[in-house]
C-alpha atoms as a PDB file:
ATOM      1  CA  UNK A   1     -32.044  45.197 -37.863  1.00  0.00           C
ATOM      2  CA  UNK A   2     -33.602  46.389 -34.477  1.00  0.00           C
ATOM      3  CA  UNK A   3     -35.523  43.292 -34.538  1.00  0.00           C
ATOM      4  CA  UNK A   4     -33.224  40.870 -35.325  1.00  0.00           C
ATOM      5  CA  UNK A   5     -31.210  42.564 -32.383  1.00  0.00           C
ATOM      6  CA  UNK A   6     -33.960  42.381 -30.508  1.00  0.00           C
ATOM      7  CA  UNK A   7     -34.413  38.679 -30.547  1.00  0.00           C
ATOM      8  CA  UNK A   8     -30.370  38.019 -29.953  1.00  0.00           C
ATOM      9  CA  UNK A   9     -30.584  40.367 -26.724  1.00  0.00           C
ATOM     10  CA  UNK A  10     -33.949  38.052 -25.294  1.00  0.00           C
ATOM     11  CA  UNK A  11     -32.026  34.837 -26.443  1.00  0.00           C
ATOM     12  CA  UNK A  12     -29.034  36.093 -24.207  1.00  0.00           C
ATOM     13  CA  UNK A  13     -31.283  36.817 -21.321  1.00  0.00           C
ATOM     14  CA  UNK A  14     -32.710  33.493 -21.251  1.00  0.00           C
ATOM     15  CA  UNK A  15     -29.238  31.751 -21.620  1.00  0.00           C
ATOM     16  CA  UNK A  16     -28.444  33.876 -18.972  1.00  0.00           C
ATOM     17  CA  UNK A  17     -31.525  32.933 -16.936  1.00  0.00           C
ATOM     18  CA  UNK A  18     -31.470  29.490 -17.012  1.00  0.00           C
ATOM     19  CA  UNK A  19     -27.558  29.469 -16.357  1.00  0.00           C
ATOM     20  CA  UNK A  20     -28.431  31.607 -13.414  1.00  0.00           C
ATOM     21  CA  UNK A  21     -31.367  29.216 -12.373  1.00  0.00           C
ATOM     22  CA  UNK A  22     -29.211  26.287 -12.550  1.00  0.00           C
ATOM     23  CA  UNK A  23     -26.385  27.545 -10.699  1.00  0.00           C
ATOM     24  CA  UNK A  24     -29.080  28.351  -7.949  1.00  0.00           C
ATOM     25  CA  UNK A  25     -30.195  25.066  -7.471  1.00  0.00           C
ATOM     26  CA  UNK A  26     -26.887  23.548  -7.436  1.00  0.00           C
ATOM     27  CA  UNK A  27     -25.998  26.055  -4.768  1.00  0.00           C
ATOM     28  CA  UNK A  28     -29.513  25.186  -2.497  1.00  0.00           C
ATOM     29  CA  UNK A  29     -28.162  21.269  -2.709  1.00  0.00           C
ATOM     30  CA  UNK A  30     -24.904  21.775  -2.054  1.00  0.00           C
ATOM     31  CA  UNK A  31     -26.166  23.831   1.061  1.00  0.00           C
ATOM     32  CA  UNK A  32     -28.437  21.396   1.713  1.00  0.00           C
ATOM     33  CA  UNK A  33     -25.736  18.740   1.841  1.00  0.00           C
ATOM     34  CA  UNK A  34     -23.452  20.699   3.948  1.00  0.00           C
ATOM     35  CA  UNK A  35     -25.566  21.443   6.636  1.00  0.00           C
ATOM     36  CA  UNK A  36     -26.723  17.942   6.923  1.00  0.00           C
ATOM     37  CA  UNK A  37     -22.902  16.473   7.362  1.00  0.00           C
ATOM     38  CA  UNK A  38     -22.053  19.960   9.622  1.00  0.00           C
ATOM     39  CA  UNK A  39     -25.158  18.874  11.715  1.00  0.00           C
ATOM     40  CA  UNK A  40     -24.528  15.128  11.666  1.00  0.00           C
ATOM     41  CA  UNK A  41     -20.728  15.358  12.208  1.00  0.00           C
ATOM     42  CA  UNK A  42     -20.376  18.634  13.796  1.00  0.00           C
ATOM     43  CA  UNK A  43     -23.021  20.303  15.609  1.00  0.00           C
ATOM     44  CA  UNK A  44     -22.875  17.905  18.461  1.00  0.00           C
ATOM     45  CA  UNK A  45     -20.625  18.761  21.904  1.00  0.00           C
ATOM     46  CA  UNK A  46     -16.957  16.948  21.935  1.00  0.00           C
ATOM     47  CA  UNK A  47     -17.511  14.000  24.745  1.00  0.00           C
ATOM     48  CA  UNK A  48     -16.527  13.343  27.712  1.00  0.00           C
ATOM     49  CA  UNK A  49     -14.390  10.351  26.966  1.00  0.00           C
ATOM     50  CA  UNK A  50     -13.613   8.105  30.275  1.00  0.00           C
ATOM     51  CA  UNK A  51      -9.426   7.642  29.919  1.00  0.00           C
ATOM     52  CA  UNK A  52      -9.953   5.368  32.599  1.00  0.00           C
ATOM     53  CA  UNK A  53     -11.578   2.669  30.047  1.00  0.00           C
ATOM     54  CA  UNK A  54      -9.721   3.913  27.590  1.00  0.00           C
ATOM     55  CA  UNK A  55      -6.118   5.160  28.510  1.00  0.00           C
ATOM     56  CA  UNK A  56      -4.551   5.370  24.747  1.00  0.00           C
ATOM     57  CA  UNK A  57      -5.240   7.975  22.909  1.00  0.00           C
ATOM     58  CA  UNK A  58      -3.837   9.482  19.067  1.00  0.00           C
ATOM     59  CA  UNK A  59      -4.971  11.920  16.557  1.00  0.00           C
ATOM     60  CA  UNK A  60      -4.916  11.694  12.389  1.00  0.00           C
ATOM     61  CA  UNK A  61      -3.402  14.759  10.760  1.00  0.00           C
ATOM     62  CA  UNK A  62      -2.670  15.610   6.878  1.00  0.00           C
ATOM     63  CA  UNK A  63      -1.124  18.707   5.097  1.00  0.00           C
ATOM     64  CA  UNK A  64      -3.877  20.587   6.548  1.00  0.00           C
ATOM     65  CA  UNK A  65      -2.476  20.356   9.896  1.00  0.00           C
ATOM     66  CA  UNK A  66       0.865  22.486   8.887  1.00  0.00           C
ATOM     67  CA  UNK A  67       3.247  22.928  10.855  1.00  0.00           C
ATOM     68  CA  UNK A  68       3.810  20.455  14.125  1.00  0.00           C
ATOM     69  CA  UNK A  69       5.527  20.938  17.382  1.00  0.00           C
ATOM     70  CA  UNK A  70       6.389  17.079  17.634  1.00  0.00           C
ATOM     71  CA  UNK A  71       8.564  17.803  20.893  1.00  0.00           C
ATOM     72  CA  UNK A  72       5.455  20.144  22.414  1.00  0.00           C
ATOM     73  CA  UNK A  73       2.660  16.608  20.897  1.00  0.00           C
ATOM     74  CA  UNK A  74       5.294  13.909  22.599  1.00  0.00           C
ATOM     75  CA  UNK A  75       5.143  15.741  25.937  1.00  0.00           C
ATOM     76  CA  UNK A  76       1.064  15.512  25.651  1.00  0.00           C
ATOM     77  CA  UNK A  77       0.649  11.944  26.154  1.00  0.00           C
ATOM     78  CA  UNK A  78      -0.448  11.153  22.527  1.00  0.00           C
ATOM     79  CA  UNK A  79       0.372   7.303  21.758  1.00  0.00           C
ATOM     80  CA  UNK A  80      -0.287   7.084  18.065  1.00  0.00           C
ATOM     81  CA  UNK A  81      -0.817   9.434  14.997  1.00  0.00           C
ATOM     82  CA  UNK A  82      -2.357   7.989  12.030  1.00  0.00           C
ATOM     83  CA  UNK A  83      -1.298  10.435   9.167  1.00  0.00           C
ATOM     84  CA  UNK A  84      -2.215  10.734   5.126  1.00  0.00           C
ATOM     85  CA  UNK A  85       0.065   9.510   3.522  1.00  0.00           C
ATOM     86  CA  UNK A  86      -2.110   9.146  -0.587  1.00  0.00           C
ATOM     87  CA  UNK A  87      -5.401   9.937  -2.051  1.00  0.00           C
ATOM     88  CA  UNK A  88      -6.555   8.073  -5.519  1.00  0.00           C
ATOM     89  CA  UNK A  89      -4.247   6.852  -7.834  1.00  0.00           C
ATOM     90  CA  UNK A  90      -0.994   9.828  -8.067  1.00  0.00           C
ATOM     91  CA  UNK A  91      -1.328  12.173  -4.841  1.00  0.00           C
ATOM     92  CA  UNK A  92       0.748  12.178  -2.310  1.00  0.00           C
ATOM     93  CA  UNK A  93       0.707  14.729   0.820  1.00  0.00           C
ATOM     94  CA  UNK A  94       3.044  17.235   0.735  1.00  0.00           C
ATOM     95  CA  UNK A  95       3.559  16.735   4.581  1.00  0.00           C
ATOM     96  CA  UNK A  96       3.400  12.782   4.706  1.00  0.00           C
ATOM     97  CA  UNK A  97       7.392  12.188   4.351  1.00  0.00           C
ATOM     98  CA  UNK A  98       7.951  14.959   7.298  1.00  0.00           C
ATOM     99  CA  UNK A  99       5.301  14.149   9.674  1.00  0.00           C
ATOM    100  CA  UNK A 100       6.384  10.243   9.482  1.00  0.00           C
ATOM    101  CA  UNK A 101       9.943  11.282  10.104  1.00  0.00           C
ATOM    102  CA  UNK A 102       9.169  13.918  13.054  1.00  0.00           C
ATOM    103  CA  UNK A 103       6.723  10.616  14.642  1.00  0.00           C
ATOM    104  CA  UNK A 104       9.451   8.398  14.633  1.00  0.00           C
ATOM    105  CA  UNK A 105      12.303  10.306  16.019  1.00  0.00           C
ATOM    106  CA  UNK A 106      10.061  11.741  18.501  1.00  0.00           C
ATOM    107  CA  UNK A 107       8.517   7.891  19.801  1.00  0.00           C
ATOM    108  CA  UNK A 108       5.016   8.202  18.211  1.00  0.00           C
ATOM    109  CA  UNK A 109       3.812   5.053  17.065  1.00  0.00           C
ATOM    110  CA  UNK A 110       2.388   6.057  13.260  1.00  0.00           C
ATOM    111  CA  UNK A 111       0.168   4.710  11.066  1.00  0.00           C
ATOM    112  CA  UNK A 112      -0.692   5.990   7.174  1.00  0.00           C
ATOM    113  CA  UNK A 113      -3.742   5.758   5.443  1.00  0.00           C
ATOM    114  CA  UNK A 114      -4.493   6.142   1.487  1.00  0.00           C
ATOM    115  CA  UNK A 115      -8.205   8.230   0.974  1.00  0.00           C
ATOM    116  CA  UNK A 116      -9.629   6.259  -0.832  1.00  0.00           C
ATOM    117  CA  UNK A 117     -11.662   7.436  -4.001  1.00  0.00           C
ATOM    118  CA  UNK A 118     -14.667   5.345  -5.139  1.00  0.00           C
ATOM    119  CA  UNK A 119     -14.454   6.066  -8.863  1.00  0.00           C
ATOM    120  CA  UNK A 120     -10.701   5.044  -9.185  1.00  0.00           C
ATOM    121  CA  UNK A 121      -9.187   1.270  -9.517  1.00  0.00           C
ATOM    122  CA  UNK A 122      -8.339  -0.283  -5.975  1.00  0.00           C
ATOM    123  CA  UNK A 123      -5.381  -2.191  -7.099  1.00  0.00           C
ATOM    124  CA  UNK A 124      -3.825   1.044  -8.355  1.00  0.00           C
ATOM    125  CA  UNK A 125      -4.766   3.099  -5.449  1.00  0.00           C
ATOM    126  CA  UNK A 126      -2.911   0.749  -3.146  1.00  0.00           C
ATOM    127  CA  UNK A 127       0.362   0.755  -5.442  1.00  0.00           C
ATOM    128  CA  UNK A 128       0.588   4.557  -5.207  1.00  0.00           C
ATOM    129  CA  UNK A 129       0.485   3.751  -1.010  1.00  0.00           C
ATOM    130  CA  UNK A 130       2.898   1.418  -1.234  1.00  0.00           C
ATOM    131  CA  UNK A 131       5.131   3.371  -3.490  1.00  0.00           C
ATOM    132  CA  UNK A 132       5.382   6.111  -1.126  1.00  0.00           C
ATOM    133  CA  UNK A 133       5.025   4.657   2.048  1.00  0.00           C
ATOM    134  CA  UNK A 134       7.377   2.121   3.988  1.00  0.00           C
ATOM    135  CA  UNK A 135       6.162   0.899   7.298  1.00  0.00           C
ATOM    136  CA  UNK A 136       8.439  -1.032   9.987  1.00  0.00           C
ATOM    137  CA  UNK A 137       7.524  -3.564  12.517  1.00  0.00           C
ATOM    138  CA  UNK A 138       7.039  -0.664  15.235  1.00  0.00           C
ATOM    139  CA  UNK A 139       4.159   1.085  12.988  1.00  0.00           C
ATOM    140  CA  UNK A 140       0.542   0.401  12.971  1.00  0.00           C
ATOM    141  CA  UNK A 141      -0.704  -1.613   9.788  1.00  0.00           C
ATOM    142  CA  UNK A 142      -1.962   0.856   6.689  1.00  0.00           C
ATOM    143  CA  UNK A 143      -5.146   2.550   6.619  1.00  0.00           C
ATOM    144  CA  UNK A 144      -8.291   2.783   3.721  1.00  0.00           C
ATOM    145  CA  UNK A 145      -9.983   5.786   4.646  1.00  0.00           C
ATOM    146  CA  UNK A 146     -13.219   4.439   2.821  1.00  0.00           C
ATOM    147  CA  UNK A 147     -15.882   6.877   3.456  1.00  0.00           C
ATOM    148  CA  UNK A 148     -18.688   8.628   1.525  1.00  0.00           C
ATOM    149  CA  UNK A 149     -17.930  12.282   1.783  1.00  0.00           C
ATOM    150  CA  UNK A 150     -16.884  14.723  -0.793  1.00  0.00           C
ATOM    151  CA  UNK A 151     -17.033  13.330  -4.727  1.00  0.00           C
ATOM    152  CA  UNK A 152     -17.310   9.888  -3.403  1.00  0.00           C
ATOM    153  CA  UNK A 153     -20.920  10.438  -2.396  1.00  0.00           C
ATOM    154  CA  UNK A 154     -21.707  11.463  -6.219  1.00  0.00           C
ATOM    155  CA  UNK A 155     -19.797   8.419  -8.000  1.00  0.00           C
ATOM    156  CA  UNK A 156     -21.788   6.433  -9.964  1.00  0.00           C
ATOM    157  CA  UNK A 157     -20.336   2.714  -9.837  1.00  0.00           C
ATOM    158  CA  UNK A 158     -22.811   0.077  -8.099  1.00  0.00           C
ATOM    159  CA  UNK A 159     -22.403  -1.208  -5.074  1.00  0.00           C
ATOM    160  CA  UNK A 160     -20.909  -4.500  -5.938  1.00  0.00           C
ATOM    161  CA  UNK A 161     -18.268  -2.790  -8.060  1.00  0.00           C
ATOM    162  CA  UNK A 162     -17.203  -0.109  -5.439  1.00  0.00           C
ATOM    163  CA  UNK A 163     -17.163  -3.534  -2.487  1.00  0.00           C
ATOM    164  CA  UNK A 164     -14.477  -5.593  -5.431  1.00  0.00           C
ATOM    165  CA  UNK A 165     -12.607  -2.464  -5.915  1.00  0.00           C
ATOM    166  CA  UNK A 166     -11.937  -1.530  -1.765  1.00  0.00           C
ATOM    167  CA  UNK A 167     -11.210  -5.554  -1.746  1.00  0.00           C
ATOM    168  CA  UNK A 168      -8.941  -5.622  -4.260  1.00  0.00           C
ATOM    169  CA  UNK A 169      -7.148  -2.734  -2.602  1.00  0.00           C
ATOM    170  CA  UNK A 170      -6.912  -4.059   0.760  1.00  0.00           C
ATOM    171  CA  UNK A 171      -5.754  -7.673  -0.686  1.00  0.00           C
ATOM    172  CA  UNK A 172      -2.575  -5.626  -2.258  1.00  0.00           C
ATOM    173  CA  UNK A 173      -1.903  -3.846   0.922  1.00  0.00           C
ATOM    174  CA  UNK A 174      -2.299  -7.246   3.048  1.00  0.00           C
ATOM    175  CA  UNK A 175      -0.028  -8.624   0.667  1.00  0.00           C
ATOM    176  CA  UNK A 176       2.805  -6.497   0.816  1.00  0.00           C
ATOM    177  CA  UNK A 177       2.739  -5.072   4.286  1.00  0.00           C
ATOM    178  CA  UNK A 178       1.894  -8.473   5.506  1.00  0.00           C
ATOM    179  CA  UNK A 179      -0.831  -7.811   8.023  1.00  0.00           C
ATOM    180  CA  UNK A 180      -4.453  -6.898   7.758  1.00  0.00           C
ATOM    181  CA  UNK A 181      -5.011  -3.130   6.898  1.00  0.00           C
ATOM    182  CA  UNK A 182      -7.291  -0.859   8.940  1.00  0.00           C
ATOM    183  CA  UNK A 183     -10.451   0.230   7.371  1.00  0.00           C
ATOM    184  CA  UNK A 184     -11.336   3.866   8.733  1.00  0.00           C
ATOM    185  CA  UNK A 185     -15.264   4.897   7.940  1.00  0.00           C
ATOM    186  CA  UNK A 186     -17.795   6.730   8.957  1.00  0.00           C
ATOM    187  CA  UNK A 187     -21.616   4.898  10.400  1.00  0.00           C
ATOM    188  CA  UNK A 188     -23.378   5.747   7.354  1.00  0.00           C
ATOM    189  CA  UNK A 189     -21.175   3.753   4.719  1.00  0.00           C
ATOM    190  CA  UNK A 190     -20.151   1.431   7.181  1.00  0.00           C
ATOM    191  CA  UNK A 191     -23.765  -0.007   7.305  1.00  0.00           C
ATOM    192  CA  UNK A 192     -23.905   0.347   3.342  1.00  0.00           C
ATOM    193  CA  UNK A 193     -20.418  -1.047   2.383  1.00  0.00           C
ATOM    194  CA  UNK A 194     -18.488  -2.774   5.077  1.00  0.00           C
ATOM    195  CA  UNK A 195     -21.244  -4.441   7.300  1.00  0.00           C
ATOM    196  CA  UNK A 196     -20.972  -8.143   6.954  1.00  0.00           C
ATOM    197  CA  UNK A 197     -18.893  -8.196   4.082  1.00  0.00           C
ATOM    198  CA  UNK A 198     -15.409  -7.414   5.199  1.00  0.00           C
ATOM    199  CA  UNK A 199     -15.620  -7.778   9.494  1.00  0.00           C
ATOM    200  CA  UNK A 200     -12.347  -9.660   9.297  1.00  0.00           C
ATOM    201  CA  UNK A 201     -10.660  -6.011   8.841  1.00  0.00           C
ATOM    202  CA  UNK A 202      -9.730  -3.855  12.103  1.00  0.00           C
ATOM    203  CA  UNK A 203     -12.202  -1.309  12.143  1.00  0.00           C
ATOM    204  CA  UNK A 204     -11.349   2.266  12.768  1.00  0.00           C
ATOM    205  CA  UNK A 205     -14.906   4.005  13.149  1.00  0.00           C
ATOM    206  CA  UNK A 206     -15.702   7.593  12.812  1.00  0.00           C
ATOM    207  CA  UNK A 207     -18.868   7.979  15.198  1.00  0.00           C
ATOM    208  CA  UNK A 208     -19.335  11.610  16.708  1.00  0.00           C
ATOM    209  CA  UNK A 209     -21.624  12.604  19.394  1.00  0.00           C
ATOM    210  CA  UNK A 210     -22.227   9.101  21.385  1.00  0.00           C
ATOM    211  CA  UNK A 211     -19.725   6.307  22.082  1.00  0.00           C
ATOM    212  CA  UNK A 212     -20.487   2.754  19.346  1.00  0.00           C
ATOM    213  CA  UNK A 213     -22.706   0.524  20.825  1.00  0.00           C
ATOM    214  CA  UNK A 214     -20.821  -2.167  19.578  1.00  0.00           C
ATOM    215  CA  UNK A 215     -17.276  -3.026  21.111  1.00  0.00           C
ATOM    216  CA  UNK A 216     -15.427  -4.524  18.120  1.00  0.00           C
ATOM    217  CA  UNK A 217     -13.560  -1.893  16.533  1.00  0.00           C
ATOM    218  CA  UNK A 218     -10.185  -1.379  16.985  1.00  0.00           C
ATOM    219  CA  UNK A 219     -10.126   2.746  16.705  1.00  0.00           C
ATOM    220  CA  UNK A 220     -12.877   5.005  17.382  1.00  0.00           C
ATOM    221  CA  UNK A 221     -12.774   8.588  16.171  1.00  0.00           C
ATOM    222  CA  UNK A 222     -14.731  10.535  18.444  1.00  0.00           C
ATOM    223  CA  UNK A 223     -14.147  13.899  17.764  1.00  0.00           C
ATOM    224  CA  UNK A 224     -12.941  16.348  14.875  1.00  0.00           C
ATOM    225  CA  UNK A 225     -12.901  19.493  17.521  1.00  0.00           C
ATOM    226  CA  UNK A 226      -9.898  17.965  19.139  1.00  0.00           C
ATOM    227  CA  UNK A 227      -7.330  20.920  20.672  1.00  0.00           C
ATOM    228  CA  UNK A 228      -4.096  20.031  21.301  1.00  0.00           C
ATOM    229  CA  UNK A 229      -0.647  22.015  22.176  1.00  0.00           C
ATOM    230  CA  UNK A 230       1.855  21.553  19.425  1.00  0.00           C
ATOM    231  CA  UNK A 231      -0.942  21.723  16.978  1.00  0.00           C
ATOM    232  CA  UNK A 232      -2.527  24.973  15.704  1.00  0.00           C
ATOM    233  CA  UNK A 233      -6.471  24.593  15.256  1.00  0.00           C
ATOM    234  CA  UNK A 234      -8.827  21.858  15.588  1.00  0.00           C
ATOM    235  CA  UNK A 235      -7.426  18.216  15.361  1.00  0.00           C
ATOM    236  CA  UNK A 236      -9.325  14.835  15.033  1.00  0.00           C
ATOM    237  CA  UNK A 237      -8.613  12.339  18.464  1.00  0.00           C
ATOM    238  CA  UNK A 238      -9.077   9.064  18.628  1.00  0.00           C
ATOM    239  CA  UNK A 239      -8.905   6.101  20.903  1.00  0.00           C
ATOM    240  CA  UNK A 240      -8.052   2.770  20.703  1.00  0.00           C
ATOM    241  CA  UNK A 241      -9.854  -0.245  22.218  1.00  0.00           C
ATOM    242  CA  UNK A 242      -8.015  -1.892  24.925  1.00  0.00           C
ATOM    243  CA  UNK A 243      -4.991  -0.977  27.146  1.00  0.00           C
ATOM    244  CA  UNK A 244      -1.552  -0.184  26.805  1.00  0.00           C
ATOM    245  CA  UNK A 245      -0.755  -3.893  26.895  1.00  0.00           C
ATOM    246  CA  UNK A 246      -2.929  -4.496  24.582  1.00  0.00           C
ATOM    247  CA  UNK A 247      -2.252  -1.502  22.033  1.00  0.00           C
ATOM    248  CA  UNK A 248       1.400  -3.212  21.980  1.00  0.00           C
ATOM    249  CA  UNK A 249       0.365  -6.360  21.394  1.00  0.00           C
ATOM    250  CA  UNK A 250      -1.639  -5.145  18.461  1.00  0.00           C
ATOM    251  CA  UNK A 251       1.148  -3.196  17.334  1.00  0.00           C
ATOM    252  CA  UNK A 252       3.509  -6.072  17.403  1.00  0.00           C
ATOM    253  CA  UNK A 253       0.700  -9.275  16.098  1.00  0.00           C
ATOM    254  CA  UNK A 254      -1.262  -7.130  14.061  1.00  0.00           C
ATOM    255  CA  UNK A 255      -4.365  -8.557  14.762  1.00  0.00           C
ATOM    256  CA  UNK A 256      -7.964  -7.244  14.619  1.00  0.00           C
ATOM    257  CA  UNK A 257     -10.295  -7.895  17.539  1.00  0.00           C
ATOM    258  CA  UNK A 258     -13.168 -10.343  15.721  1.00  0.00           C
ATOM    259  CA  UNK A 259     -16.722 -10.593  16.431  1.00  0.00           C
ATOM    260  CA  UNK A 260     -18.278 -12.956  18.491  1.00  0.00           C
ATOM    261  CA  UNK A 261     -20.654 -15.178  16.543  1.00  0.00           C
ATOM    262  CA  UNK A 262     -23.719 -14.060  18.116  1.00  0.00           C
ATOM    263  CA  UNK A 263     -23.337 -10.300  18.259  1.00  0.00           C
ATOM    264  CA  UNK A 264     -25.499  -8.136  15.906  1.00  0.00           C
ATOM    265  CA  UNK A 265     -23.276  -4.874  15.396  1.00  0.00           C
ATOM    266  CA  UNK A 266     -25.608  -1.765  16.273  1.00  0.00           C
ATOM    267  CA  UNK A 267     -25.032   1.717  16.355  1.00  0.00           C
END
């Protein structure tokens, strides 16, 4: 009996073991993984952004944000605030309805976007957005935040799948809001997804630490360390690419600034 014993207690301490080993090395690459995006995304200084060249400027909020002083955000010069409104197929954020409301009544152009999940079907994704989200005239067009963070960068479709699904998504948002969504990304999956394959979409580009080379996009995210009164914490800002007259006129024609034929986009 003492043997037998013995040889259950050793099989438990290697179960144990090799639970304990795996665990570790899922903890060493998910470190790994986070500093990478802290350093690529993060550890960089906010820039010095010339208001001059560009003179409108918004922020993107979700739930996360909590509560908003919307009178204390009006009085701070902000001209748009793009806002989640989905994610995937079912959820919608808790604050979405609220912060859409508080934007309007308080003369904020808005704009929602639906986070887009790689391993979920586009068509359905963009009927949960357009379930829970009505747009006017006055708002900016919807948003695909298409970007490979979190469980996106672990899906496992291929690459021509994932491009049909974000196409077939953006063809049912085009077709019921009736102008071209926004696709909001970051450099890395821009150059591996969107790149030459859908350039006829505004772009709304996530690219920290140095201003795009490239002049086509329509939004540029520039910072995530954003601090602004009405809003506890840090807050992403962004800027759009033009000036007031022409942030109106986008507003109102909902068109995309295109790419001239010879220009080689470069970040």
């Amino acid at each position: 009996m003492a043997k037998k014993r013995r040889k259950i207690s050793l099989k438990k301490v290697f179960i144990l073991l090799s639970i304990f080993l795996v665990l570790g090395v899922l903890s060493v690459i998910a470190y790994t993984y986070g500093m990478d995006y802290y350093k690529k995304y993060y550890a960089c200084p906010t820039l010095g952004i010339d208001y001059h060249k560009y003179p409108v400027t918004g922020i993107d909020i979700s739930a996360h944000q909590g509560d908003i002083d919307w009178k204390v955000l009006s009085d701070n010069h902000i001209s748009f605030v793009f806002m989640k409104a989905t994610e995937g197929e079912n959820f919608v954020d808790k604050r979405f309805i609220e912060n859409q409301k508080q934007a309007h009544e308080h003369n904020i152009i808005m704009g929602a976007y639906l986070f887009y999940k790689f391993n979920k079907s586009g068509d359905v994704q963009a009927e949960n957005f357009i379930k829970n989200v009505k747009l006017s005239s006055n708002d900016l067009p919807p948003v695909v935040d298409f970007e490979l963070s979190y469980g996106n960068r672990f899906n496992k479709l291929s690459h021509d799948k994932i491009q049909n699904h974000l196409l077939r998504c953006l063809f049912e948002l085009e077709k019921h809001y009736k102008c071209k969504p926004i696709i909001y990304t970051n450099v890395d999956t821009y150059n591996k997804y969107i790149k030459g394959s859908f350039d006829e979409y505004p772009l709304w580009l996530c690219k920290l630490c140095t201003e795009p080379k490239m002049k086509t996009w329509t939004f540029w995210q520039y910072t995530h360390k954003g601090i602004i009164a009405g809003i506890q914490g840090n807050v992403d800002m962004n800027i759009f690419n033009g000036s007031y007259n022409d942030f109106v006129n986008y507003i109102y024609n909902k068109t995309p600034k295109t790419k001239k034929k010879n220009e080689s986009p470069s970040y």
